[in-house]
Protein backbone atom coordinates (compact mmCIF):
# COMPACT_ATOMS: atom_id res chain seq x y z
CA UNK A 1 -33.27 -16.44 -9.09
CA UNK A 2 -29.99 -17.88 -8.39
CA UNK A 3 -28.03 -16.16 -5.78
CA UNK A 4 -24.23 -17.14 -4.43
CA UNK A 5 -23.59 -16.26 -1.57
CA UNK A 6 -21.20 -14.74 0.02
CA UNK A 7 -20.71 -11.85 -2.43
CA UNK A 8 -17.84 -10.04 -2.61
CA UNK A 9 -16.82 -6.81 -4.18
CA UNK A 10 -13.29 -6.67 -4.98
CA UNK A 11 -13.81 -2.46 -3.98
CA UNK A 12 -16.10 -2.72 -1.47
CA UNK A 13 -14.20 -1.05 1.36
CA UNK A 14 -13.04 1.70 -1.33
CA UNK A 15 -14.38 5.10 -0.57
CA UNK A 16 -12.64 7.07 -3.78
CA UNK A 17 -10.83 6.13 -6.86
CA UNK A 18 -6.99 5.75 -5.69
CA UNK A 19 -5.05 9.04 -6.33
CA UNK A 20 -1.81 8.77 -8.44
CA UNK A 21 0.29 8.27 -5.34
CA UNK A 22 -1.63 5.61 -3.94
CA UNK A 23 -1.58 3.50 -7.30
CA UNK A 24 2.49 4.27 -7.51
CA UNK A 25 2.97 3.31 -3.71
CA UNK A 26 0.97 0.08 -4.29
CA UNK A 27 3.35 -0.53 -7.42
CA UNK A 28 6.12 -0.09 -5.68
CA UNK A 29 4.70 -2.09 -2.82
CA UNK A 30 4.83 -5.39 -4.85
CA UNK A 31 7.41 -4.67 -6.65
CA UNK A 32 8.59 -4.68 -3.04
CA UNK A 33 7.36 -7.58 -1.86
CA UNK A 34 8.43 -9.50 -5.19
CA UNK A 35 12.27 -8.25 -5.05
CA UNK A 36 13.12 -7.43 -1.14
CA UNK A 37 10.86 -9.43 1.29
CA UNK A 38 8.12 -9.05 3.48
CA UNK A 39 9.44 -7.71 6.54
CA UNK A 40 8.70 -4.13 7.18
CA UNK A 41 12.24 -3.05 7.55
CA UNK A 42 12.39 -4.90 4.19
CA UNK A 43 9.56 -2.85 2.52
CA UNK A 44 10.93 0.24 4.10
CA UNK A 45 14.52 -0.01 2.68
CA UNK A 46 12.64 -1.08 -0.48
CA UNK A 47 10.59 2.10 -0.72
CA UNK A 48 13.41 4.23 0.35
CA UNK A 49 15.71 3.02 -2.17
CA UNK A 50 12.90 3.74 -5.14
CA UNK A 51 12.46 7.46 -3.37
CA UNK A 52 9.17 6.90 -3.00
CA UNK A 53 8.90 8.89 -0.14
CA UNK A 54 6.09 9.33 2.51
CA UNK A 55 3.47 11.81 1.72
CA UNK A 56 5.13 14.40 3.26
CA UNK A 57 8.17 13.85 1.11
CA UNK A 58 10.58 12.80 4.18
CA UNK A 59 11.91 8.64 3.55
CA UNK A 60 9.76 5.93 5.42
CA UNK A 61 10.14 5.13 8.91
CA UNK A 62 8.54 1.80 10.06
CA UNK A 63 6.12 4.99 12.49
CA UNK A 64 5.40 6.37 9.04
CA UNK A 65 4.71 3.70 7.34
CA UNK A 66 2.22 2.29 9.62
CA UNK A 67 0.12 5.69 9.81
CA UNK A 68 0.31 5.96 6.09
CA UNK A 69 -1.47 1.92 5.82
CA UNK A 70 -3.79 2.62 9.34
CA UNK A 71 -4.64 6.13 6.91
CA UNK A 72 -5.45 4.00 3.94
CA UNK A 73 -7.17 1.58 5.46
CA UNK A 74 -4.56 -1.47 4.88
């Protein structure tokens, strides 16, 4: 039997099927990335100007933003 080694799952840390939000914040999140840059006050502005909003509906603050990836496990 032929093993490789390391294996990876491409899910392996995933504990649930993303949620509708999730997969439309990590849209946005490269689309992000792609168009604005890579800084976070970059892919805050970014976010905010979609209105794709933090989960409790206020706009992204760089606080926010980093509970919301901690929360998610980014």
């Amino acid at each position: 039997m032929t093993t490789t080694w390391p294996y990876l799952d491409v899910h392996q840390s995933r504990t649930h099927e993303p949620t509708p939000y999730e997969y439309k914040l990590a849209a946005t999140l490269e689309e992000v990335f792609t168009k604005d840059g890579h800084e976070l006050t970059d892919v805050i502005r970014g976010l905010n100007a979609r209105q794709v909003h933090a989960p409790d509906g206020a706009p992204w603050t760089e606080d926010s933003f980093r509970a919301e990836m901690h929360r998610l496990g980014a």
